[in-house]
N, C-alpha and C. Protein backbone atom coordinates (compact mmCIF):
# COMPACT_ATOMS: atom_id res chain seq x y z
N UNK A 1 124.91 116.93 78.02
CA UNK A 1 124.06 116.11 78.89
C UNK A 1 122.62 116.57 78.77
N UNK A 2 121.39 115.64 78.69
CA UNK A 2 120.18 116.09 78.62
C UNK A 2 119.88 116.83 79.81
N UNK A 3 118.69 118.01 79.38
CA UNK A 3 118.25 119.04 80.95
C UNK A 3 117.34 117.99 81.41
N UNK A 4 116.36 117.08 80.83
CA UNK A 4 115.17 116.46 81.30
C UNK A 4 115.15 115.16 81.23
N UNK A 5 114.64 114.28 82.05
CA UNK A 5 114.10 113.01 81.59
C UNK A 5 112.73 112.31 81.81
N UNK A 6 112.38 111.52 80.98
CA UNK A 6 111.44 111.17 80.78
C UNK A 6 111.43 109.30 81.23
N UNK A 7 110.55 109.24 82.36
CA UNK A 7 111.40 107.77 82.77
C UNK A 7 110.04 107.18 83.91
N UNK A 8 109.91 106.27 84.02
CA UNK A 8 108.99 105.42 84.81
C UNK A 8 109.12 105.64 86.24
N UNK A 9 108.92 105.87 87.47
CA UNK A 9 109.34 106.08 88.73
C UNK A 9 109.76 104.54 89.28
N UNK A 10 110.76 104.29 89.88
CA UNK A 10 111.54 103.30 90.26
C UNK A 10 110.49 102.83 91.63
N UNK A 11 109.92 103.77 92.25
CA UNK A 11 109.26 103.23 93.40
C UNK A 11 107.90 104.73 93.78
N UNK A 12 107.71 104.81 95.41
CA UNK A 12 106.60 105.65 95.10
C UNK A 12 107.06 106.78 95.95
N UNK A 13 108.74 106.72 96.35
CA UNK A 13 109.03 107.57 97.12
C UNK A 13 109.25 109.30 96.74
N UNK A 14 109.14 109.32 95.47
CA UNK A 14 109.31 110.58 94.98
C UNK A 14 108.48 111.21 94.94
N UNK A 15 108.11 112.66 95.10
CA UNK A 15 107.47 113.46 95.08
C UNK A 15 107.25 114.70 94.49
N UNK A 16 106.25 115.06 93.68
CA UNK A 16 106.11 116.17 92.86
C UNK A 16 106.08 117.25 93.27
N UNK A 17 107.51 118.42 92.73
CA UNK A 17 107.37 119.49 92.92
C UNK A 17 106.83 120.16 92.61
N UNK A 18 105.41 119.76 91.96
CA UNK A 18 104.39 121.06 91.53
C UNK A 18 103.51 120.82 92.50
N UNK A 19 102.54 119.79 92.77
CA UNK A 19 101.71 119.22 93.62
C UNK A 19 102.38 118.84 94.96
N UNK A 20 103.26 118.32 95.00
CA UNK A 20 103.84 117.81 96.02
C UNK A 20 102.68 116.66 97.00
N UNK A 21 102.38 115.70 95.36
CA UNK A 21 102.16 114.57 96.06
C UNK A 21 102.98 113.43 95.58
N UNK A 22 102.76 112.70 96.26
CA UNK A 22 103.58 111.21 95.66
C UNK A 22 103.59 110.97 94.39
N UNK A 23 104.69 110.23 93.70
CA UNK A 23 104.27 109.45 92.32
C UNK A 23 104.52 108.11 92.42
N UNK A 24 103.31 107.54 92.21
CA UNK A 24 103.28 106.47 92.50
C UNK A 24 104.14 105.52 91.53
N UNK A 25 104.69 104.22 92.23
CA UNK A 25 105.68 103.07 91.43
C UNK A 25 105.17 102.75 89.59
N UNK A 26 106.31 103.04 89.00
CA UNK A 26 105.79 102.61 87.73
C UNK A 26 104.66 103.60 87.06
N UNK A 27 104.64 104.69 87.68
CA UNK A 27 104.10 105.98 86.87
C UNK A 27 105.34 107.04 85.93
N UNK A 28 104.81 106.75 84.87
CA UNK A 28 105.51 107.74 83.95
C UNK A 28 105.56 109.08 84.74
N UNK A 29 106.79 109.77 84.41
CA UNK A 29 106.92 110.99 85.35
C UNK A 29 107.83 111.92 84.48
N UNK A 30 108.18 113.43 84.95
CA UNK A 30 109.06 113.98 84.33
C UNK A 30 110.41 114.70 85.32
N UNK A 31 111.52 114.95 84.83
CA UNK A 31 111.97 115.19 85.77
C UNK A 31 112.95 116.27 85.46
N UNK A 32 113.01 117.24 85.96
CA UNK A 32 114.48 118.16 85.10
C UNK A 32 115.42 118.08 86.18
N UNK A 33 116.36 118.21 85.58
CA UNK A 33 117.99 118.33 85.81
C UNK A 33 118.78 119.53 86.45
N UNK A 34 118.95 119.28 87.61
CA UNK A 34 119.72 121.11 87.96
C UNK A 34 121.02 120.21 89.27
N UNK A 35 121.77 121.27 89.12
CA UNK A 35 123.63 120.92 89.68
C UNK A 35 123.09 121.79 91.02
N UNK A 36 123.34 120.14 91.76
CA UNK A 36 123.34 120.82 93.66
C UNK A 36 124.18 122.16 93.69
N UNK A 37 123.59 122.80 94.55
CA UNK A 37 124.48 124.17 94.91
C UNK A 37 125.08 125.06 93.81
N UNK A 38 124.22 124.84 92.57
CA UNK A 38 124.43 125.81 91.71
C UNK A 38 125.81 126.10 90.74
N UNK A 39 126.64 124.62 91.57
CA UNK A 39 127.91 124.30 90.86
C UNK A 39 127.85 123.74 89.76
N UNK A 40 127.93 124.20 88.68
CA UNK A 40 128.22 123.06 87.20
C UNK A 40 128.97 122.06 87.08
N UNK A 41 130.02 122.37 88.19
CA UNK A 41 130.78 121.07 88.28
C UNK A 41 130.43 119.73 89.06
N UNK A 42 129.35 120.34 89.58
CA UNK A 42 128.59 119.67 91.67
C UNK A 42 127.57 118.35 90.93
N UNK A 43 127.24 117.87 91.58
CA UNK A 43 126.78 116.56 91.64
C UNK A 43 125.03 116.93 91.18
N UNK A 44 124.57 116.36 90.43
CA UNK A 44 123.51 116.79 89.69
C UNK A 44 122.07 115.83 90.11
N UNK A 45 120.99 116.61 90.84
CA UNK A 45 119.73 115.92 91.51
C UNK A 45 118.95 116.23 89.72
N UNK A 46 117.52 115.96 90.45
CA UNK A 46 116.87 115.88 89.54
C UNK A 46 115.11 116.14 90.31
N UNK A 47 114.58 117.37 89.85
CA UNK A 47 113.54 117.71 90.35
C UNK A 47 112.17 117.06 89.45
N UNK A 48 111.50 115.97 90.02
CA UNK A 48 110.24 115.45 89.31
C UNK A 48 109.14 115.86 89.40
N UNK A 49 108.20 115.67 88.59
CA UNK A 49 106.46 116.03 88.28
C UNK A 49 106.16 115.18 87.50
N UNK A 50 104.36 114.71 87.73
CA UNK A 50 103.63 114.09 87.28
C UNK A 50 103.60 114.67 85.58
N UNK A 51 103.46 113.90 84.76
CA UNK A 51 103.08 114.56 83.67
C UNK A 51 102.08 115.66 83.65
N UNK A 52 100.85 115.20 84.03
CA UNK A 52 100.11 116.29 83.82
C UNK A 52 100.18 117.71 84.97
N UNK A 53 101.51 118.00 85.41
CA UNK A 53 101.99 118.65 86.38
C UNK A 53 103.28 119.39 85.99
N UNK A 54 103.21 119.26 84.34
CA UNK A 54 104.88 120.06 83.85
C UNK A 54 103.83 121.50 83.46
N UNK A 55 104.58 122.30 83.53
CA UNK A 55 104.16 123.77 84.01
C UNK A 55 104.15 123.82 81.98
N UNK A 56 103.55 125.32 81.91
CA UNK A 56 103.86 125.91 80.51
C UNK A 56 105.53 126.77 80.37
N UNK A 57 106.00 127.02 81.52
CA UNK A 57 107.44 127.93 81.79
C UNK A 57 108.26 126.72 81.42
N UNK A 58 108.23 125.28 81.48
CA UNK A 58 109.20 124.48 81.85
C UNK A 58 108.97 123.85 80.23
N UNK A 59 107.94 123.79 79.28
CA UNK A 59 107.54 123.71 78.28
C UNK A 59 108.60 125.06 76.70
N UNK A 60 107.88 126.07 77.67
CA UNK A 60 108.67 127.34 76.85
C UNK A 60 110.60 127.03 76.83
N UNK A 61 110.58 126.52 78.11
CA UNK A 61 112.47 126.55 77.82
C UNK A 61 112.76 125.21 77.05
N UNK A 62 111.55 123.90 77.34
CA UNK A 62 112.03 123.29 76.13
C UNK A 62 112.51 123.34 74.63
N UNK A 63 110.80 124.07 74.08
CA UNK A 63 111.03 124.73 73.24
C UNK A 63 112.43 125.28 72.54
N UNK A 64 112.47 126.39 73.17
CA UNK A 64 113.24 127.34 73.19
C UNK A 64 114.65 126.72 72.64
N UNK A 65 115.46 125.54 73.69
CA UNK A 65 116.24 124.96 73.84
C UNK A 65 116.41 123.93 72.05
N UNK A 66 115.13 123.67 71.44
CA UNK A 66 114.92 122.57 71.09
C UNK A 66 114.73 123.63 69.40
N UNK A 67 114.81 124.89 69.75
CA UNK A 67 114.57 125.53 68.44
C UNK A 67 116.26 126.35 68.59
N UNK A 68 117.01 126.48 69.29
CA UNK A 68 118.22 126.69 69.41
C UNK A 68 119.47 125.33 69.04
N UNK A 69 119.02 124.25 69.38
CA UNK A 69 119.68 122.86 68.61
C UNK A 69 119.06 122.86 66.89
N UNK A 70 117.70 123.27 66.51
CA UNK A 70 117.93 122.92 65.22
C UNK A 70 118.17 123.78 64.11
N UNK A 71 118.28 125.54 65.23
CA UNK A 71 119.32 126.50 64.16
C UNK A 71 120.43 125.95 64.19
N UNK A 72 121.00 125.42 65.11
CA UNK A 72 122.72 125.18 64.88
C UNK A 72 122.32 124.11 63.83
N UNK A 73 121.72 123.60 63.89
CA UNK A 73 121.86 122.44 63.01
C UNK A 73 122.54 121.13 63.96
N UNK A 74 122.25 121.29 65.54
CA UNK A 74 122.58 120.01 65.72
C UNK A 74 121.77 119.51 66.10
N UNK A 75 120.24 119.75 65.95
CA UNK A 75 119.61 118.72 65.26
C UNK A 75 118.41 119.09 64.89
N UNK A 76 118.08 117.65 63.30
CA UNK A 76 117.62 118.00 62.15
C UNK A 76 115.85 118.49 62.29
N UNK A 77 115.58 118.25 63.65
CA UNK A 77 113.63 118.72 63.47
C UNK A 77 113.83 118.89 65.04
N UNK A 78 112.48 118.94 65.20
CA UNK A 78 112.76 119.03 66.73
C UNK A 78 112.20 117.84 67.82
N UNK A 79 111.69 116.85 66.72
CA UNK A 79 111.59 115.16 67.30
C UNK A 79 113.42 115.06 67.57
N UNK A 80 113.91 115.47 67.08
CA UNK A 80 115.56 114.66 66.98
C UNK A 80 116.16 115.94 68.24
N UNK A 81 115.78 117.45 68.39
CA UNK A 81 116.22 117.89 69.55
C UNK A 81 115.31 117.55 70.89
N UNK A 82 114.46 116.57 71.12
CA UNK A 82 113.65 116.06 71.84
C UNK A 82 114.38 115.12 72.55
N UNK A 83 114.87 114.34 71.75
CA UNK A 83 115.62 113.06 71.49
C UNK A 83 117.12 113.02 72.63
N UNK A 84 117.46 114.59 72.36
CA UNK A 84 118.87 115.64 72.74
C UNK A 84 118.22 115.43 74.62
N UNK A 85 117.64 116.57 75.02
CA UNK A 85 117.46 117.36 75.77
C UNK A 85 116.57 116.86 76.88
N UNK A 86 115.85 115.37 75.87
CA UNK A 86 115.16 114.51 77.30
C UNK A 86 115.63 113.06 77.29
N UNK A 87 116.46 112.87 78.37
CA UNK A 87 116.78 111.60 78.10
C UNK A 87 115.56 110.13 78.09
N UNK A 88 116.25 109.26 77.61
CA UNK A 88 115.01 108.05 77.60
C UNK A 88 113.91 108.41 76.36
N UNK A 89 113.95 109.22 76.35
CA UNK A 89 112.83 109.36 75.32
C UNK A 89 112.32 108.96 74.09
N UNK A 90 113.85 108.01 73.56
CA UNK A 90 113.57 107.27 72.70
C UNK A 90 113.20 105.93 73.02
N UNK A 91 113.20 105.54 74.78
CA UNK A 91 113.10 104.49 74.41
C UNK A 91 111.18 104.47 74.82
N UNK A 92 110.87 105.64 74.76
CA UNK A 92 109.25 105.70 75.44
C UNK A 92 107.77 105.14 73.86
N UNK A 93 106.77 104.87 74.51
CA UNK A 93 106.21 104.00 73.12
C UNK A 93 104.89 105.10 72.65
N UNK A 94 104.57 105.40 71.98
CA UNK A 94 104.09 106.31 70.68
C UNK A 94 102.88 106.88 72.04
N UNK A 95 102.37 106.07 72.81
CA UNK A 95 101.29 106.37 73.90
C UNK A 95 101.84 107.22 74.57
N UNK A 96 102.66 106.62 75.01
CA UNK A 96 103.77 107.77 76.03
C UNK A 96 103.81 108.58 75.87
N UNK A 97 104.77 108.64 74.52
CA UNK A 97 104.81 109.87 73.82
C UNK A 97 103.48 110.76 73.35
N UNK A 98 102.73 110.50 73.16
CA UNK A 98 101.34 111.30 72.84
C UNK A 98 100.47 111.45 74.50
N UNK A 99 100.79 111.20 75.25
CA UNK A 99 100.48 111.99 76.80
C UNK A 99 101.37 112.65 77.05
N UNK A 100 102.92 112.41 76.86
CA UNK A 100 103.52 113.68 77.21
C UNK A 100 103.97 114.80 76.36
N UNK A 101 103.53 114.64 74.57
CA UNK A 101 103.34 116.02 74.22
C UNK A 101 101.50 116.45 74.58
N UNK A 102 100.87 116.12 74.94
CA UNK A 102 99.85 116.38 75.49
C UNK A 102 99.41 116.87 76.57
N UNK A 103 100.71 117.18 77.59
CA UNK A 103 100.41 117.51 78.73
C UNK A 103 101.44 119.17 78.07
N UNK A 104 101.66 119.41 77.23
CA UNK A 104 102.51 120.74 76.58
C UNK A 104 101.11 121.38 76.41
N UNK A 105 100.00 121.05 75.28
CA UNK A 105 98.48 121.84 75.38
C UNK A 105 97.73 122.15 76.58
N UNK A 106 97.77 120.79 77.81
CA UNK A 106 97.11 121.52 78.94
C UNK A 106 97.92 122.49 79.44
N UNK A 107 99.32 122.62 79.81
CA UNK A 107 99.64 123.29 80.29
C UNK A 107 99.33 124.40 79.81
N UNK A 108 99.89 125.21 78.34
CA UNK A 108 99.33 126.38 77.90
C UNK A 108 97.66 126.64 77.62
N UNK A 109 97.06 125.58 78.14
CA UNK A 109 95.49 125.86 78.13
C UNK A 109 95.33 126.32 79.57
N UNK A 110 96.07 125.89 80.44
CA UNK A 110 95.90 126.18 82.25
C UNK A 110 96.65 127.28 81.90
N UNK A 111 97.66 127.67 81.58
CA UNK A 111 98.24 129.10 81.88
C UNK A 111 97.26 130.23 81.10
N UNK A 112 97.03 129.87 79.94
CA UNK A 112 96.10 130.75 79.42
C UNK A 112 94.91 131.22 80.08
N UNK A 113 93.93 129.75 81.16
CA UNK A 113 92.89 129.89 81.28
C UNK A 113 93.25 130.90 83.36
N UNK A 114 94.28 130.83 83.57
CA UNK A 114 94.94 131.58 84.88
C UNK A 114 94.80 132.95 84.32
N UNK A 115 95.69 133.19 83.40
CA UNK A 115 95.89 134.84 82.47
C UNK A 115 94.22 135.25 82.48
N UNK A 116 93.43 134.96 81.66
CA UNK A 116 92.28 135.27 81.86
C UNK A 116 91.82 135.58 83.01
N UNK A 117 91.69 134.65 84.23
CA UNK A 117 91.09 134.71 85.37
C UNK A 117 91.84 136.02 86.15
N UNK A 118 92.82 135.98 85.71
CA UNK A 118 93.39 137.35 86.22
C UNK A 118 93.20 138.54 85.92
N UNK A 119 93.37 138.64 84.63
CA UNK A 119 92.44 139.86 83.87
C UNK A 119 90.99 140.34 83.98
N UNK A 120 90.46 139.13 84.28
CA UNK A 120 88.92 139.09 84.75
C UNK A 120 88.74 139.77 86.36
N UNK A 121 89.42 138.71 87.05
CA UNK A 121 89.42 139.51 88.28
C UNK A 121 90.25 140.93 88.27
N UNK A 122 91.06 141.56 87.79
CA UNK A 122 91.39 142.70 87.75
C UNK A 122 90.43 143.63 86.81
N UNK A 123 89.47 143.12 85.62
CA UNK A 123 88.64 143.78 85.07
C UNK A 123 87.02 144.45 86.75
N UNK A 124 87.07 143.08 87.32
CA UNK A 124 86.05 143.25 88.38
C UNK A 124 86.33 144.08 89.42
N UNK A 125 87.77 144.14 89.75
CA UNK A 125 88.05 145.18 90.97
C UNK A 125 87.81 146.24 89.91
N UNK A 126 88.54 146.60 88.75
CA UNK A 126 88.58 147.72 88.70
C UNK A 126 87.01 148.71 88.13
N UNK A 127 86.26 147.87 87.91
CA UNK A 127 84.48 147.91 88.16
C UNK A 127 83.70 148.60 89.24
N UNK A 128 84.41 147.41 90.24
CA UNK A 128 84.00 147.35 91.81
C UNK A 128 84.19 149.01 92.35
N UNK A 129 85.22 149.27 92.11
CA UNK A 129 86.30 150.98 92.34
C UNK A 129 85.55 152.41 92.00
N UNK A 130 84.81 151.59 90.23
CA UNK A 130 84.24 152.62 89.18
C UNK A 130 82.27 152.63 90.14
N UNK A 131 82.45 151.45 90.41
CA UNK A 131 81.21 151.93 91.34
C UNK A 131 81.07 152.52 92.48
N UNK A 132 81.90 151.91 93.48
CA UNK A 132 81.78 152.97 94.90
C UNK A 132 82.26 154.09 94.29
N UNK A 133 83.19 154.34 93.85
CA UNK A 133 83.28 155.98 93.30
C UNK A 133 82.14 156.20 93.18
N UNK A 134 81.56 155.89 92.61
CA UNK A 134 80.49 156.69 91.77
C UNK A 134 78.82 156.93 92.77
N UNK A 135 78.73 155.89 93.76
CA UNK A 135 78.18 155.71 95.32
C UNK A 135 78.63 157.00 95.99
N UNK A 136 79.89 157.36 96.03
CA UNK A 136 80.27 158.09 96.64
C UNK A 136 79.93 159.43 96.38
N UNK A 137 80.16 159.62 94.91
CA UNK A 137 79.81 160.80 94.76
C UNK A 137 78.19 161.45 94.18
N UNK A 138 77.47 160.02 94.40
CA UNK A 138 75.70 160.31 94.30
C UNK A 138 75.70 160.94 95.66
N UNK A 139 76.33 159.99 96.56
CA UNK A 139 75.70 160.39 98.28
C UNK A 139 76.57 161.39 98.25
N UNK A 140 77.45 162.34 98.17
CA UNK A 140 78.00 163.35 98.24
C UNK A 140 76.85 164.51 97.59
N UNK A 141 76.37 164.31 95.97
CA UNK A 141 75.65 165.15 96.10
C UNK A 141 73.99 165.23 96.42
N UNK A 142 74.07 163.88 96.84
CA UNK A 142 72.41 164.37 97.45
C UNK A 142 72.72 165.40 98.90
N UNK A 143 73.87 164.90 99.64
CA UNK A 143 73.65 165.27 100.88
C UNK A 143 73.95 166.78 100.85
N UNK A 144 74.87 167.49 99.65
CA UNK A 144 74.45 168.97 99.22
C UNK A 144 73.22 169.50 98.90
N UNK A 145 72.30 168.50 98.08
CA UNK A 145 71.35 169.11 97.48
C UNK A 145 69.97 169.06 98.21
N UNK A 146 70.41 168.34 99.74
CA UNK A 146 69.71 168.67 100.92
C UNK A 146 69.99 169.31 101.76
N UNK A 147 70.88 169.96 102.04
CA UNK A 147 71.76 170.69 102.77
C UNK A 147 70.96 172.29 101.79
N UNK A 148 71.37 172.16 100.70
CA UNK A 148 70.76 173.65 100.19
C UNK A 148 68.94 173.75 99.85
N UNK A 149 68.78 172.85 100.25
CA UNK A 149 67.13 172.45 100.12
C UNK A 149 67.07 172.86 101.58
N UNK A 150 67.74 172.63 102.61
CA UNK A 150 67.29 173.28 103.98
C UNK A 150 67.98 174.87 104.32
N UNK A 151 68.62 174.96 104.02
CA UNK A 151 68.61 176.12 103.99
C UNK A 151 67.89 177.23 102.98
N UNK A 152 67.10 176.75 102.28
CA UNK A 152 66.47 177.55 101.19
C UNK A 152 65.01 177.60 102.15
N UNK A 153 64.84 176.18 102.78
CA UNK A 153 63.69 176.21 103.38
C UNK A 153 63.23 177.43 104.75
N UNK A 154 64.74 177.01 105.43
CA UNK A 154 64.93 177.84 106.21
C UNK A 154 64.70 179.67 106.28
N UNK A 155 65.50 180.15 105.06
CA UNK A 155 64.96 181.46 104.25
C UNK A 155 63.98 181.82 104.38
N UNK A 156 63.13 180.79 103.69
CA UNK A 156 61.24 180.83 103.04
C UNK A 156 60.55 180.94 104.22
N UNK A 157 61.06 180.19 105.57
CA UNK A 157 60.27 180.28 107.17
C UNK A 157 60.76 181.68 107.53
N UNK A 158 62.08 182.06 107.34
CA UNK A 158 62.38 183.58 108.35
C UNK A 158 61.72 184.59 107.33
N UNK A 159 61.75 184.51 105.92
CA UNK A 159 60.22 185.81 105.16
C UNK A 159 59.13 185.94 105.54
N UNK A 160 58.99 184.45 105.92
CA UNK A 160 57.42 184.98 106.40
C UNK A 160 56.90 184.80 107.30
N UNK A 161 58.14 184.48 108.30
CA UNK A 161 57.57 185.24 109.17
C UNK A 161 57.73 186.75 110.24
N UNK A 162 58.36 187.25 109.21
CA UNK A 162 58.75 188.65 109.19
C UNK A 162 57.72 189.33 109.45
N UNK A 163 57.62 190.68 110.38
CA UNK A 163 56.46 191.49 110.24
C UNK A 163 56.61 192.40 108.78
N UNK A 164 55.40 192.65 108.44
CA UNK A 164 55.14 193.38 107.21
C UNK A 164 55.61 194.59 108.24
N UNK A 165 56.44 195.79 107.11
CA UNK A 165 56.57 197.16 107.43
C UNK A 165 55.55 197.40 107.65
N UNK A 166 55.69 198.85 108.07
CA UNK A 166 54.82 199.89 108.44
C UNK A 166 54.46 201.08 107.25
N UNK A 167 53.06 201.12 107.50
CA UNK A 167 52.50 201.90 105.67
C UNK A 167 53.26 203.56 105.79
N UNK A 168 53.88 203.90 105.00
CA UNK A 168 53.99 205.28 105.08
C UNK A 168 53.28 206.52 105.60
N UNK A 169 54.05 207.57 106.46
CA UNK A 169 53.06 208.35 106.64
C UNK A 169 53.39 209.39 105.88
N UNK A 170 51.76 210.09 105.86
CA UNK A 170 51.91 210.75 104.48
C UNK A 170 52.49 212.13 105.52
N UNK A 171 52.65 213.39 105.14
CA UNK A 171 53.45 214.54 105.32
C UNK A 171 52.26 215.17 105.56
N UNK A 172 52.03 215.86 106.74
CA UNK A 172 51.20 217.38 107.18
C UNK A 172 51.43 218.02 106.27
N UNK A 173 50.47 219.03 105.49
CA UNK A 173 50.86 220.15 104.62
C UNK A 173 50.28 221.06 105.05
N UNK A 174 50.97 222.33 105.47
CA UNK A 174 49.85 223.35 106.17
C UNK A 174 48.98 223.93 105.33
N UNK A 175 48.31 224.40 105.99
CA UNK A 175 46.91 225.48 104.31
C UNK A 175 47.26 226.28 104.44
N UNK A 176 47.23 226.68 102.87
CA UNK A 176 47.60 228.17 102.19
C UNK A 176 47.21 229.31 102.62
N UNK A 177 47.58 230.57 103.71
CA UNK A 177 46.78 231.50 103.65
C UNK A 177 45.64 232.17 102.94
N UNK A 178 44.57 232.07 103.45
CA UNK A 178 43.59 232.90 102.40
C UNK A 178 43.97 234.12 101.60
N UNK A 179 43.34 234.10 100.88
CA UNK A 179 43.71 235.54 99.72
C UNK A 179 42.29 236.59 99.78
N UNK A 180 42.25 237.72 99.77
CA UNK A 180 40.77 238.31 99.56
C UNK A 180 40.38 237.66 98.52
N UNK A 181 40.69 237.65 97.61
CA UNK A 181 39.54 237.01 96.53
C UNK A 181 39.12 235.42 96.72
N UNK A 182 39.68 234.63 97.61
CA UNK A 182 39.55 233.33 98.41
C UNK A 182 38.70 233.97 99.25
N UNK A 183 38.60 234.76 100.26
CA UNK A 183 37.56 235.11 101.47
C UNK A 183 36.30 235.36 100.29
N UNK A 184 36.55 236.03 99.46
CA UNK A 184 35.23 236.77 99.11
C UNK A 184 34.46 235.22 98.63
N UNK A 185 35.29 234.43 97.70
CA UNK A 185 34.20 233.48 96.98
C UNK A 185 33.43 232.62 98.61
N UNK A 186 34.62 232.22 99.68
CA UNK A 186 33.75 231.53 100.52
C UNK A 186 33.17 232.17 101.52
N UNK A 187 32.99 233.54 100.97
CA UNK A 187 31.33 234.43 101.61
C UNK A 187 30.57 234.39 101.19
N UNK A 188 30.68 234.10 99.53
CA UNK A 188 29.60 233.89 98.40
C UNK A 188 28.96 232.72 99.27
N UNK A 189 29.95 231.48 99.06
CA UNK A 189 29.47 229.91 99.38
C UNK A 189 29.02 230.09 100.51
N UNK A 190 29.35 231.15 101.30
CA UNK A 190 28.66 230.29 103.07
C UNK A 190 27.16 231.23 103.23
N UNK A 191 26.76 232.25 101.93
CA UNK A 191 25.36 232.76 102.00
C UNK A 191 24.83 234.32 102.33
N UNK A 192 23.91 234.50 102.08
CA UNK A 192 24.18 236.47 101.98
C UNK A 192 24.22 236.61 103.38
N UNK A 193 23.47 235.74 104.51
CA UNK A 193 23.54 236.34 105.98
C UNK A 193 25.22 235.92 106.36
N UNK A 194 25.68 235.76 106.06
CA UNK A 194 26.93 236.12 106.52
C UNK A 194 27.90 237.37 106.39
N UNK A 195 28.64 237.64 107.34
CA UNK A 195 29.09 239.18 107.22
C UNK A 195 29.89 239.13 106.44
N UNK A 196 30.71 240.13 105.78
CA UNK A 196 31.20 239.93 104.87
C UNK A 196 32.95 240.20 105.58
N UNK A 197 34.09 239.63 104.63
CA UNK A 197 34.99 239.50 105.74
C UNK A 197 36.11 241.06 105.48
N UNK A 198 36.49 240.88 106.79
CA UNK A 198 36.50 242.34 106.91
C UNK A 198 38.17 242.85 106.20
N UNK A 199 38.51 243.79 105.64
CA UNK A 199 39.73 243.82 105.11
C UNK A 199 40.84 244.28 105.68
N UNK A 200 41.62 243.44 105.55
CA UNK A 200 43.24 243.62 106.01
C UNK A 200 44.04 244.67 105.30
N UNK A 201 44.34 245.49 106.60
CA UNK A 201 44.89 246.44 106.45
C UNK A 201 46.44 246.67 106.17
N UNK A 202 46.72 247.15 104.81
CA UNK A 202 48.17 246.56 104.05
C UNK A 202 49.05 248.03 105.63
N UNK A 203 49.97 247.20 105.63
CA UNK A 203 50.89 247.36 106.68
C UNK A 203 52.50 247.98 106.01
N UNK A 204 52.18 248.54 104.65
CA UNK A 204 52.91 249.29 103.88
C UNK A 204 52.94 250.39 104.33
């Protein structure tokens, strides 16, 4: 039994499960095939979309499906597993047919152009990240390299205003006892009227 069909809408009551708007009467539409309640044996609905509303995922399993009929060889190209897998489709007219392999390029042009936008926006957060980091750790080290700028300052105010020490004092040295030959020269120096000094009597 075909998974898909390809078929005119009978009226305008149906509604697209991609958009989930109406399709209007006598609009070409698409529709895949799935068994209520997941029974293969169960009574079989049929989920529709606008042509230009078939996804690139729903495209890939065509494919897929349509390159698996013409390894078996049951059938000969893949116009003839087309033929298989969507019903009506032969009886659709060359226009038809060239909007709805045409809505197979937008789709992988919209999924492609999503992939990008995603990569893009994940290229920008992860930018966004590489900058506040990097915010973070300017203002981290300015606020060190003011932090040791005030305390250096701080230093430079308590040196000076330190009192300067106190100058060394130099050491008392007592004077050398005179010697007679010391008395005699400063009897010479102090002039003949001076007496002459009198001698110490050795205590030997």
């Amino acid at each position: 039994m075909p998974s898909y069909v390809l078929e005119y809408a009978k009226s305008n009551r149906s509604t697209c499960s991609a958009c989930k708007q109406h399709i209007a009467a006598d609009e070409l539409r698409f529709g895949s095939k799935f068994h209520l309640g997941g029974d293969k044996d169960g009574p079989v609905g049929v989920s529709y979309k606008h042509i230009k509303c078939i996804t690139a995922k729903i495209w890939r399993n065509i494919d897929q499906a349509a390159g698996e009929l013409v390894a078996s060889e049951e059938a000969a190209d893949y116009t003839e597993a087309l033929t298989m897998l969507v019903s009506s489709i032969e009886e659709r007219s060359g226009d038809e047919l060239a909007v709805f392999m045409a809505s197979k390029d937008a789709a992988l042009a919209k999924e492609a152009e999503k992939a990008a936008a995603k990569e893009r926006e994940k290229a920008e957060k992860a930018a966004a990240k590489e900058r506040e980091k990097a915010e973070r750790a300017a203002a981290k080290a300015a606020t060190k390299a003011a932090k040791e700028a005030e305390r250096a300052s701080k230093k430079n105010q308590k040196n000076n205003n330190a009192a300067p020490p106190p100058p060394p004092v130099a050491a008392s040295i007592p004077p050398l006892p005179s010697t007679p030959k010391k008395k005699r020269a400063e009897h010479r120096a102090a002039g003949p009227d001076t007496p002459p000094p009198k001698k110490q009597r050795s205590m030997a």
